[in-house]
Protein backbone atom coordinates (compact mmCIF):
# COMPACT_ATOMS: atom_id res chain seq x y z
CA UNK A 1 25.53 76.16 -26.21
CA UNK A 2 25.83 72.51 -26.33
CA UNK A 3 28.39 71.22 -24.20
CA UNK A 4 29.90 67.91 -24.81
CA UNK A 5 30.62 64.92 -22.09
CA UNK A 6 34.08 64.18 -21.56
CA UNK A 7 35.42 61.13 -22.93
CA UNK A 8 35.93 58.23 -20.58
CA UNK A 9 38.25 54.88 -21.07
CA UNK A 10 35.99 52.23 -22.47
CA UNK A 11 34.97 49.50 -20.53
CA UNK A 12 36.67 47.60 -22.85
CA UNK A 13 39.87 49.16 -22.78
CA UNK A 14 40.26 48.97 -19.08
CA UNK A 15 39.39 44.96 -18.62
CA UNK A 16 41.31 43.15 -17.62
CA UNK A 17 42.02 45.54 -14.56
CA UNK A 18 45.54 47.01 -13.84
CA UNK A 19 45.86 47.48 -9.93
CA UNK A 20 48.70 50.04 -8.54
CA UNK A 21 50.74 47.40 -5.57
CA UNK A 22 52.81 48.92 -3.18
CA UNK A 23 55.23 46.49 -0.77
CA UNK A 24 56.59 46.64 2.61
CA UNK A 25 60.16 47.80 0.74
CA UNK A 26 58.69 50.65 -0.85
CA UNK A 27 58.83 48.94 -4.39
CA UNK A 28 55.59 49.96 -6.71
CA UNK A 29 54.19 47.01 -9.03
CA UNK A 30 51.43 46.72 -11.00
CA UNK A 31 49.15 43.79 -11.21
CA UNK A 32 46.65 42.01 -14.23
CA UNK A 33 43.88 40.17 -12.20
CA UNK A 34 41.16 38.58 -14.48
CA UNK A 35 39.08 35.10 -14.78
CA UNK A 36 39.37 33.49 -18.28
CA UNK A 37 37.01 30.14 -19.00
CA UNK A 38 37.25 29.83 -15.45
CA UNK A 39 40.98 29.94 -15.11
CA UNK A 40 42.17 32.87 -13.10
CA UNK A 41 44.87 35.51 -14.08
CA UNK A 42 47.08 37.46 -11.77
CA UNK A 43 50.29 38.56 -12.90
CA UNK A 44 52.56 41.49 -11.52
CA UNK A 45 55.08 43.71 -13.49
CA UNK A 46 57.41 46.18 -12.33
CA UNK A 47 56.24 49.02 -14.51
CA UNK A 48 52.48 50.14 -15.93
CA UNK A 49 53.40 49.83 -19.66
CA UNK A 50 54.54 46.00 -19.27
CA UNK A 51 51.40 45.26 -17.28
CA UNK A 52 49.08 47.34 -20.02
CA UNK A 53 50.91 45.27 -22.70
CA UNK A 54 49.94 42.13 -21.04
CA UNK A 55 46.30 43.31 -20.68
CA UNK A 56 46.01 43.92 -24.41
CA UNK A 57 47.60 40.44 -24.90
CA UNK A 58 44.80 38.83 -23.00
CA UNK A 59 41.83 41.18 -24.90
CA UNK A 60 43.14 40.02 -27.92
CA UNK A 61 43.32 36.30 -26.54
CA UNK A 62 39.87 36.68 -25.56
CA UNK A 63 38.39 38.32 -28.61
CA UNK A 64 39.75 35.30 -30.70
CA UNK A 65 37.87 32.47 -28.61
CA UNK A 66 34.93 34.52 -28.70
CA UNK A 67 35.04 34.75 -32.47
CA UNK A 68 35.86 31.46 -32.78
CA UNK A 69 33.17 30.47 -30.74
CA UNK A 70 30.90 32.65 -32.97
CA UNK A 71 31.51 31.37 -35.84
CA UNK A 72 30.76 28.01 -35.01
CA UNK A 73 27.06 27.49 -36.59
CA UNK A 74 24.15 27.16 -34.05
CA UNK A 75 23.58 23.25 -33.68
CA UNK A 76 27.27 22.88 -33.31
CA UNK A 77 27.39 25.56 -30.24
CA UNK A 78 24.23 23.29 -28.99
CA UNK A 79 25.93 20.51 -28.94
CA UNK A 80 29.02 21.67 -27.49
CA UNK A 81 27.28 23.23 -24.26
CA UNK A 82 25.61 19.26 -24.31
CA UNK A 83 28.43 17.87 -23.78
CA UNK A 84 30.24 19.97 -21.63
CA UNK A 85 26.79 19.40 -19.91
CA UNK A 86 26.93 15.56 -19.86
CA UNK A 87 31.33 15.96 -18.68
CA UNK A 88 30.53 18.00 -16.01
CA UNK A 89 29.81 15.36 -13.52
CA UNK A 90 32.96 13.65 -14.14
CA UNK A 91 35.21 17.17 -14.59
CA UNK A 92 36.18 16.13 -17.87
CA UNK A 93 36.53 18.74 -20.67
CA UNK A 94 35.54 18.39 -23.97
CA UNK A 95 38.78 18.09 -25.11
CA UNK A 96 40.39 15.51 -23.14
CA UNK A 97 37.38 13.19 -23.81
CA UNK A 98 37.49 14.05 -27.63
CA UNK A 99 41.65 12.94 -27.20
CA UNK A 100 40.49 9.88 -25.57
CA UNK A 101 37.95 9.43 -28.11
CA UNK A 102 40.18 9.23 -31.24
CA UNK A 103 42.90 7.66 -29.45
CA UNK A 104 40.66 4.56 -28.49
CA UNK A 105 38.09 4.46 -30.87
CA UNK A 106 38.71 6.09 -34.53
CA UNK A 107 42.22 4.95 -34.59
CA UNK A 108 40.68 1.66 -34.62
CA UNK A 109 37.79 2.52 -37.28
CA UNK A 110 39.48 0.62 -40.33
CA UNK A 111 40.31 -2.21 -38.42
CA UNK A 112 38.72 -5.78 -38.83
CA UNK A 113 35.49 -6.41 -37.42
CA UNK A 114 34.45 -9.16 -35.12
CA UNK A 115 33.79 -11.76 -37.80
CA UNK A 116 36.67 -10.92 -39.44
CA UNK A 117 38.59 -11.30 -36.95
CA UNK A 118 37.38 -14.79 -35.89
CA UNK A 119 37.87 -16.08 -39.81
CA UNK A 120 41.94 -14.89 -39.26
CA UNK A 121 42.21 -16.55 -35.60
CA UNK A 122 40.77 -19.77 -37.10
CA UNK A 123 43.18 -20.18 -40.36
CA UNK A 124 45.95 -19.03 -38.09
CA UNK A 125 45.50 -22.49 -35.70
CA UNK A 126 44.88 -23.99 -39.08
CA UNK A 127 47.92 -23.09 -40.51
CA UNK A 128 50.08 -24.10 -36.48
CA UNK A 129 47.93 -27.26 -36.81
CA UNK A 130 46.16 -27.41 -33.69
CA UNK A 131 43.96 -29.76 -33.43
CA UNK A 132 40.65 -29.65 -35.16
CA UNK A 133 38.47 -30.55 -32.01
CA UNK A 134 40.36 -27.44 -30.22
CA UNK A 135 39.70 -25.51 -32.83
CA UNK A 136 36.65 -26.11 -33.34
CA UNK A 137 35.63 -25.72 -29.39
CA UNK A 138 37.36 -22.33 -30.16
CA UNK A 139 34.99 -21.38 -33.22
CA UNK A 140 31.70 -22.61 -32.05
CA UNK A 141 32.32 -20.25 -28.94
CA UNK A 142 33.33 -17.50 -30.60
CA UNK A 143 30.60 -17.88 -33.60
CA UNK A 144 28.10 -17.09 -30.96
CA UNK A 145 29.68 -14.09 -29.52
CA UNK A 146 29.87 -12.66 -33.16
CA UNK A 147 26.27 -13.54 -33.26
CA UNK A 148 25.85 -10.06 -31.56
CA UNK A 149 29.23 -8.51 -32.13
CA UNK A 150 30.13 -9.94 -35.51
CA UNK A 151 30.33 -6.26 -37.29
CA UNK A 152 31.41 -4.07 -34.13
CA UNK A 153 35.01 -3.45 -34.22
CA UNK A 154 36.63 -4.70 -31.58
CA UNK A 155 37.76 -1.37 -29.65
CA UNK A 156 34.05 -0.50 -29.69
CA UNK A 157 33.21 -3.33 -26.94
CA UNK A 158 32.71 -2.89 -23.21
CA UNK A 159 33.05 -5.00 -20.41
CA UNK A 160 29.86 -3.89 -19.42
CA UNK A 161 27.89 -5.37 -22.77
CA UNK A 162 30.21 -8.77 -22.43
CA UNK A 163 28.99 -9.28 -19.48
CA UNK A 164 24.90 -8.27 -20.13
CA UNK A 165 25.88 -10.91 -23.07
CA UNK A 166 26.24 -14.05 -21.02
CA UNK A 167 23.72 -12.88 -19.38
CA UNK A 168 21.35 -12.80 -21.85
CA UNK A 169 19.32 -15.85 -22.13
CA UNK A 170 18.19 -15.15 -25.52
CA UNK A 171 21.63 -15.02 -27.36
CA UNK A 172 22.04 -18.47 -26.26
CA UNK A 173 18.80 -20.46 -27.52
CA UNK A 174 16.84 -19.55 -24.20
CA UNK A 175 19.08 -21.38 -21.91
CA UNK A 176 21.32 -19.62 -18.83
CA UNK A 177 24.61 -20.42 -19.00
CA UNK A 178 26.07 -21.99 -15.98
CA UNK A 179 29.15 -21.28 -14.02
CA UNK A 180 31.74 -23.49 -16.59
CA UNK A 181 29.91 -22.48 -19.46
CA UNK A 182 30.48 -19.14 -18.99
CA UNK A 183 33.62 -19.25 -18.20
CA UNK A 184 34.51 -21.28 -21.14
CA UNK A 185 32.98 -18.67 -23.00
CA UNK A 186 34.71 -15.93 -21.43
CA UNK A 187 37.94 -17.84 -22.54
CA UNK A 188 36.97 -18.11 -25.99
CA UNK A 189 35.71 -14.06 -25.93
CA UNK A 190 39.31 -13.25 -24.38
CA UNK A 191 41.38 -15.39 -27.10
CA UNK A 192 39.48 -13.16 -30.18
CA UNK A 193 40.29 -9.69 -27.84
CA UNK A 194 44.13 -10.81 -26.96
CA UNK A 195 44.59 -11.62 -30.07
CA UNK A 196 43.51 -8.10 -31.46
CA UNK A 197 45.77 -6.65 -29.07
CA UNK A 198 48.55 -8.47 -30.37
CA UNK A 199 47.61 -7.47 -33.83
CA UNK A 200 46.66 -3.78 -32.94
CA UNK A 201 42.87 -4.07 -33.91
CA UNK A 202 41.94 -2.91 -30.20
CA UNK A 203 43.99 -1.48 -27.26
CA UNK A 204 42.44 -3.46 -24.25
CA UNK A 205 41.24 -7.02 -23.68
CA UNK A 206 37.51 -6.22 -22.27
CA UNK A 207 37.20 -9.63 -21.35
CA UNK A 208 39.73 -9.90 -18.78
CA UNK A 209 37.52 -7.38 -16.82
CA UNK A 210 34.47 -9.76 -16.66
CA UNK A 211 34.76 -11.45 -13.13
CA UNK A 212 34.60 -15.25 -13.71
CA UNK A 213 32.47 -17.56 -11.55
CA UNK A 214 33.63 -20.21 -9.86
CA UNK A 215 33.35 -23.76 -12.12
CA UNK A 216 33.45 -25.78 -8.88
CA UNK A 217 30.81 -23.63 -7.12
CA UNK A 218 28.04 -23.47 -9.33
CA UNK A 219 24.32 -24.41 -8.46
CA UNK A 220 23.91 -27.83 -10.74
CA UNK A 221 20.77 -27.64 -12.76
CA UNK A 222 19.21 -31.21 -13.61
CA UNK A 223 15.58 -32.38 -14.89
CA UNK A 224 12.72 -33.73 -12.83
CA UNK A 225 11.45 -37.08 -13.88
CA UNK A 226 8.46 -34.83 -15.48
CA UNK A 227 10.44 -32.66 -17.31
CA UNK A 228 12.43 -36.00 -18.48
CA UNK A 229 9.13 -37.47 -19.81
CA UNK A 230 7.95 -34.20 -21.61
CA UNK A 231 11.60 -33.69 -23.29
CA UNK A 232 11.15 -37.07 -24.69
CA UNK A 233 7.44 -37.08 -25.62
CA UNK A 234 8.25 -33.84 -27.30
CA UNK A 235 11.67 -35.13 -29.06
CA UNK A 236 9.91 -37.81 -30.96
CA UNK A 237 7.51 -34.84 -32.58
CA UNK A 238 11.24 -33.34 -33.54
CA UNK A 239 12.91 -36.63 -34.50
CA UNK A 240 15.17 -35.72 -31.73
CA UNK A 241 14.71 -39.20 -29.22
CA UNK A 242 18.42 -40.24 -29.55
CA UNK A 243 19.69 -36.88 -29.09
CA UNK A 244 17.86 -36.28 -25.63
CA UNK A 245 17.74 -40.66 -25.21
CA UNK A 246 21.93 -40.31 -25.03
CA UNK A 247 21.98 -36.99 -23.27
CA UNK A 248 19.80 -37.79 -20.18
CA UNK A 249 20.60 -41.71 -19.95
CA UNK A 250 24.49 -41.61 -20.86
CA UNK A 251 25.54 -37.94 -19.64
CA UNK A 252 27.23 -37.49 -23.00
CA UNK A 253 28.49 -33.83 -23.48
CA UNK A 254 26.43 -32.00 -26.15
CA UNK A 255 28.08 -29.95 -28.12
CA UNK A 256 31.15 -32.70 -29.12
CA UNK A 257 30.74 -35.75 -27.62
CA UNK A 258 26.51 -35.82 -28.58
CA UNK A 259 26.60 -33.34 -31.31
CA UNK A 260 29.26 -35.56 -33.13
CA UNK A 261 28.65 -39.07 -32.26
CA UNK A 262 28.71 -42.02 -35.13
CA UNK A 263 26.09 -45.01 -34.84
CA UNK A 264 29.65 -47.43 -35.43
CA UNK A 265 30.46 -45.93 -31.79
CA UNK A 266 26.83 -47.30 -30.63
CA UNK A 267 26.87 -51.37 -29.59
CA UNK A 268 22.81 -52.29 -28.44
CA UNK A 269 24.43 -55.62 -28.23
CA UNK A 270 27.08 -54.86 -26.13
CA UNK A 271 25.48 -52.57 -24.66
CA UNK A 272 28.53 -49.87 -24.93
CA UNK A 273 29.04 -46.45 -26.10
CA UNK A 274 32.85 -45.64 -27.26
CA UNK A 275 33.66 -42.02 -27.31
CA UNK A 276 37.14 -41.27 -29.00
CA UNK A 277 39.96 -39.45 -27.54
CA UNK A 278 39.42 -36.85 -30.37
CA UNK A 279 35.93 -35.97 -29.25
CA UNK A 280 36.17 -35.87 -25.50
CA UNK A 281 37.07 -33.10 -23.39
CA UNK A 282 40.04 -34.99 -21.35
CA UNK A 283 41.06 -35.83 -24.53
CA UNK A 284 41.26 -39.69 -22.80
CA UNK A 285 39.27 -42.42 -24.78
CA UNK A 286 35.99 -43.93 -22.42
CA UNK A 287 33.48 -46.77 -22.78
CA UNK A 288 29.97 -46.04 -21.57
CA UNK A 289 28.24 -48.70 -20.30
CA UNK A 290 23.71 -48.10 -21.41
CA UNK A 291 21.09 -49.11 -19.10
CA UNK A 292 17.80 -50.62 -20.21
CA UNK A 293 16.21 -47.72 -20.44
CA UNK A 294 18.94 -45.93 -22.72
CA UNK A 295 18.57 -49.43 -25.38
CA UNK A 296 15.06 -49.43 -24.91
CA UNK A 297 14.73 -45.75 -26.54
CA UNK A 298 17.60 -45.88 -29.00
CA UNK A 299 16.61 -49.40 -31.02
CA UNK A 300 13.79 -48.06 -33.07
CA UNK A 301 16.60 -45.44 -34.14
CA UNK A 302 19.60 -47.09 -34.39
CA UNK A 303 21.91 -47.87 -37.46
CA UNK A 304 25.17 -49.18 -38.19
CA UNK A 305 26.60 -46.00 -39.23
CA UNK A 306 25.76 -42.69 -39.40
CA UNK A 307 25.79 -39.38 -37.79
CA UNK A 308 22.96 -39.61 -34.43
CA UNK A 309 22.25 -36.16 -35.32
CA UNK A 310 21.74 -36.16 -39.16
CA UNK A 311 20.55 -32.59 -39.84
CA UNK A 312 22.57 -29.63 -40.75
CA UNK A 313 23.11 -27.26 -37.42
CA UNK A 314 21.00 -24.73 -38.76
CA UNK A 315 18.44 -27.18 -38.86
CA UNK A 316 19.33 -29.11 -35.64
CA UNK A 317 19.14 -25.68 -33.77
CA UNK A 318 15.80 -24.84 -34.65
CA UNK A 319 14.06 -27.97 -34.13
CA UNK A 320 16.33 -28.33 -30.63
CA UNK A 321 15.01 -25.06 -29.85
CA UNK A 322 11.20 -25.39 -30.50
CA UNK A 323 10.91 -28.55 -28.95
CA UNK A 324 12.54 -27.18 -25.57
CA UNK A 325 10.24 -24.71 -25.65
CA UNK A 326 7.26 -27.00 -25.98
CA UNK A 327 8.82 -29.21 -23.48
CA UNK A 328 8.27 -26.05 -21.02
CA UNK A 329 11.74 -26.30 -19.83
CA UNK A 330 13.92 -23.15 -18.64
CA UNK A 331 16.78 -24.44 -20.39
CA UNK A 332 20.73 -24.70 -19.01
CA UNK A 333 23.78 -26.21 -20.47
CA UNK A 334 24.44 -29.61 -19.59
CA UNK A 335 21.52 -30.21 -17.78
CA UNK A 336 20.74 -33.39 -19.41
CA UNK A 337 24.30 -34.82 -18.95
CA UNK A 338 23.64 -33.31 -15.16
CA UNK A 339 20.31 -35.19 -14.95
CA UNK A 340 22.21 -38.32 -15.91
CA UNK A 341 24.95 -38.15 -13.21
CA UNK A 342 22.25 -36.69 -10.63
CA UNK A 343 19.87 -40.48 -10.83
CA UNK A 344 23.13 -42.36 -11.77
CA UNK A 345 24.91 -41.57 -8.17
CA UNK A 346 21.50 -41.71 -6.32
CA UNK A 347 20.49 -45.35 -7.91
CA UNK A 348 23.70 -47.18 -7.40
CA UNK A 349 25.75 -44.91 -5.05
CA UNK A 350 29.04 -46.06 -7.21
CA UNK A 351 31.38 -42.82 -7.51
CA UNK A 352 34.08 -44.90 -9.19
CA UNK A 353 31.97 -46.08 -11.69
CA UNK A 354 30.48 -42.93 -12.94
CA UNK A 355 33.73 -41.13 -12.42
CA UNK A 356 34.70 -42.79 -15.09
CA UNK A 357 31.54 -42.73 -17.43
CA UNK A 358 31.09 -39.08 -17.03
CA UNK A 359 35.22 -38.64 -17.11
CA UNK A 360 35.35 -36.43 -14.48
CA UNK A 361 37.62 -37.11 -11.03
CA UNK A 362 35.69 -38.55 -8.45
CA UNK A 363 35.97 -35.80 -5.95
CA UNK A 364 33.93 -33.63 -8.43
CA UNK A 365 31.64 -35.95 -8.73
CA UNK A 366 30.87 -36.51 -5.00
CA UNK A 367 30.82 -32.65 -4.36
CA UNK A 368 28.56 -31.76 -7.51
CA UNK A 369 26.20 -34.77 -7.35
CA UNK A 370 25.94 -36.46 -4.19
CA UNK A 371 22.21 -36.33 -2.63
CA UNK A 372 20.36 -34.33 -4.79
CA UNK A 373 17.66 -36.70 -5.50
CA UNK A 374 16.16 -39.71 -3.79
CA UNK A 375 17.09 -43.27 -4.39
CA UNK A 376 12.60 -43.78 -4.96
CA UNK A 377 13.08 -41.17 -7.73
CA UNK A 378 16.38 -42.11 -9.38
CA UNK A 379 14.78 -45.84 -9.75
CA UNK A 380 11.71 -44.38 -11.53
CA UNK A 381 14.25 -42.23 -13.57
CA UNK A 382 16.03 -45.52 -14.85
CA UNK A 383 12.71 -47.71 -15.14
CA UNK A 384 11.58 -45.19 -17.59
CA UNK A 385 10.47 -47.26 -21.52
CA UNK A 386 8.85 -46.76 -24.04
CA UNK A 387 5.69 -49.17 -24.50
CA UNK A 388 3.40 -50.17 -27.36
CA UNK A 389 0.33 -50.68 -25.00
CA UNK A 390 -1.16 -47.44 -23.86
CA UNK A 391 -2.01 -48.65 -20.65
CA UNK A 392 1.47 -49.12 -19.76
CA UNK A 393 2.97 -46.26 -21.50
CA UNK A 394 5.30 -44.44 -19.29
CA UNK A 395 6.63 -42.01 -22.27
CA UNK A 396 4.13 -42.76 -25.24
CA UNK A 397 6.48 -43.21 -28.03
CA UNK A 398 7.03 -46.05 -30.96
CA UNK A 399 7.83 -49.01 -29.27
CA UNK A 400 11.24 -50.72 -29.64
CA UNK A 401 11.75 -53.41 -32.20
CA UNK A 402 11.37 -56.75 -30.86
């Protein structure tokens, strides 16, 4: 006769555990100890049927998250464990960084992009009428950021990828930016981000946590007399010679003060340079006085009137960029208005003077320029011409009109 095993509690009727307490006073309780997704359980209750309705309150709760984990579909539970993988170092859970995720990014999804958002800044100083060189100074800057950026929206930016930006040498026609340059464009970068805050396109200004160099600090970056003589052999192949002629031998600025000059604002016979309040950065009016050299490469070029720079930018860009390149020079900004101040101070030794071509004060003239170069090398900068007999040709170039 076949006799039949008796019936025991299933495993998964006794889980979670219900252990019998008894305390010091004689009282009886009865305790629920279990681990759920790592969070431990342990609950007392002063009689078994409380404690055994608690236990099937947490078989049901965990039947449910299995199920639900169950019936996610395969690549989905992949991806999850992923995750939790990639969290784990930082104990996050998947949860608090999907929160963070559409409180900081897709609540910002239909938002204006970069470029967009440059367009609105722009008619908005339009419309407060700033002035048009500020603006401008604003737009060029910011144009280059959205270069890169122009269809990220602007909650999708890091500090981290600001900062590998001005960095990059690349993103800003091969040259490295110096210490003022990058601040300036940090300025710029922060103006299009504040102004998103303000207009809730982004929750966070990434640019304020770029650290900013020092302007007064930075290493100044000028040309050698060799590098001067190749920029200018190689700027006549460009039809760039006044360009570099006014950059190295008057120290103009070049993005508004070269980039926008007139010929009217040119005297050979005078021997002057006027750059308007409008254009210059001090927004102060100043006369620059040319040497021989600077007259000597800008009369086979010069007109009454006219833009100096006559091509459109895209234009200007490209052919500014090539011949750098064939020059063989690691560009930075403002190195030719650098190389002019650099010879200038070691030739005549006159701070005053050049204080007030450059307009800058004198002390930052003293402490950015002063004996960098020799007074030897700074004459052969400034006896620099161009020559119609070969044997005497110091930059071989079209000679200047007689």
């Amino acid at each position: 006769m076949k006799t039949e095993k008796p019936k025991t509690k299933s495993s998964k009727t006794s889980w979670p555990p219900i252990v019998a307490l008894k305390y010091p006073s004689g009282k009886t309780a009865f305790q629920v100890c279990c681990m759920i997704q790592g969070q431990r359980i342990r609950e007392a209750y002063p009689t078994k049927a409380e404690a055994e309705t608690r236990a099937a309150q947490i078989r049901q709760q965990q039947d449910n998250e299995g199920a639900a984990g169950f019936a996610l579909p395969p690549d989905a539970r992949v991806e999850a464990s992923k995750c939790i993988a990639k969290l784990k170092p930082f104990n996050v859970e998947i949860t608090e960084a999907v929160d963070y995720y559409v409180e900081h990014v897709l609540a910002y999804q239909d938002k204006p992009t970069v470029n967009a958002t440059i367009a609105e800044i722009v008619k908005v100083k339009e419309s407060n009428g700033r002035r048009r060189d500020t603006i401008d100074n604003f737009r060029i800057r910011a144009e280059r950021f959205a270069e890169t950026f122009g269809e990220r929206r602007l909650a999708t930016i890091t500090p981290e990828e600001i900062r590998a930006w001005l960095n990059n040498k690349l993103v800003h026609r091969g040259c490295e930016l110096g210490p003022v340059s990058k601040v300036n464009y940090l300025v710029a970068v922060g103006n299009v981000f504040a102004y998103g805050v303000k207009h809730g396109y982004c929750d966070r200004n990434p640019a304020k946590l770029v650290d900013r160099p020092s302007r007064e600090n930075g290493e100044i970056k000028y040309l050698t007399l060799e590098q001067v003589v190749s920029l200018l052999l190689h700027a006549e192949k460009y039809e760039l010679v006044p360009y570099v002629a006014l950059g190295v031998f008057a120290g103009l600025r070049p993005e508004k003060e070269l980039g926008a000059l007139d010929w009217s604002k040119v005297s050979l016979s005078e021997r002057t340079i006027r750059i308007d309040a409008s254009l210059a950065k001090t927004r102060q009016r100043r006369v620059i006085e040319m040497d021989e050299a600077l007259v000597a490469y800008l009369t086979p070029y010069a007109k009454r009137r006219g833009p100096v720079v006559e091509m459109g930018d895209r234009e200007f860009r490209t052919r500014w960029e090539n011949c750098r390149k064939d020059a063989g020079i690691a560009w930075h900004n403002d190195v030719m208005r650098h190389t002019f101040a650099t010879y200038h101070l070691a030739a005549f030794n006159d701070i005053g003077k050049l204080s007030l071509q450059m307009g800058n004060s004198p002390q930052v003239i003293h402490s950015a320029y002063k004996g960098l170069v020799s007074k030897a090398d700074a004459e052969r900068f400034f006896a620099l011409r161009p020559s119609a007999d070969a044997a005497e040709k110091i930059v071989p170039m079209k000679a200047a009109n007689a």
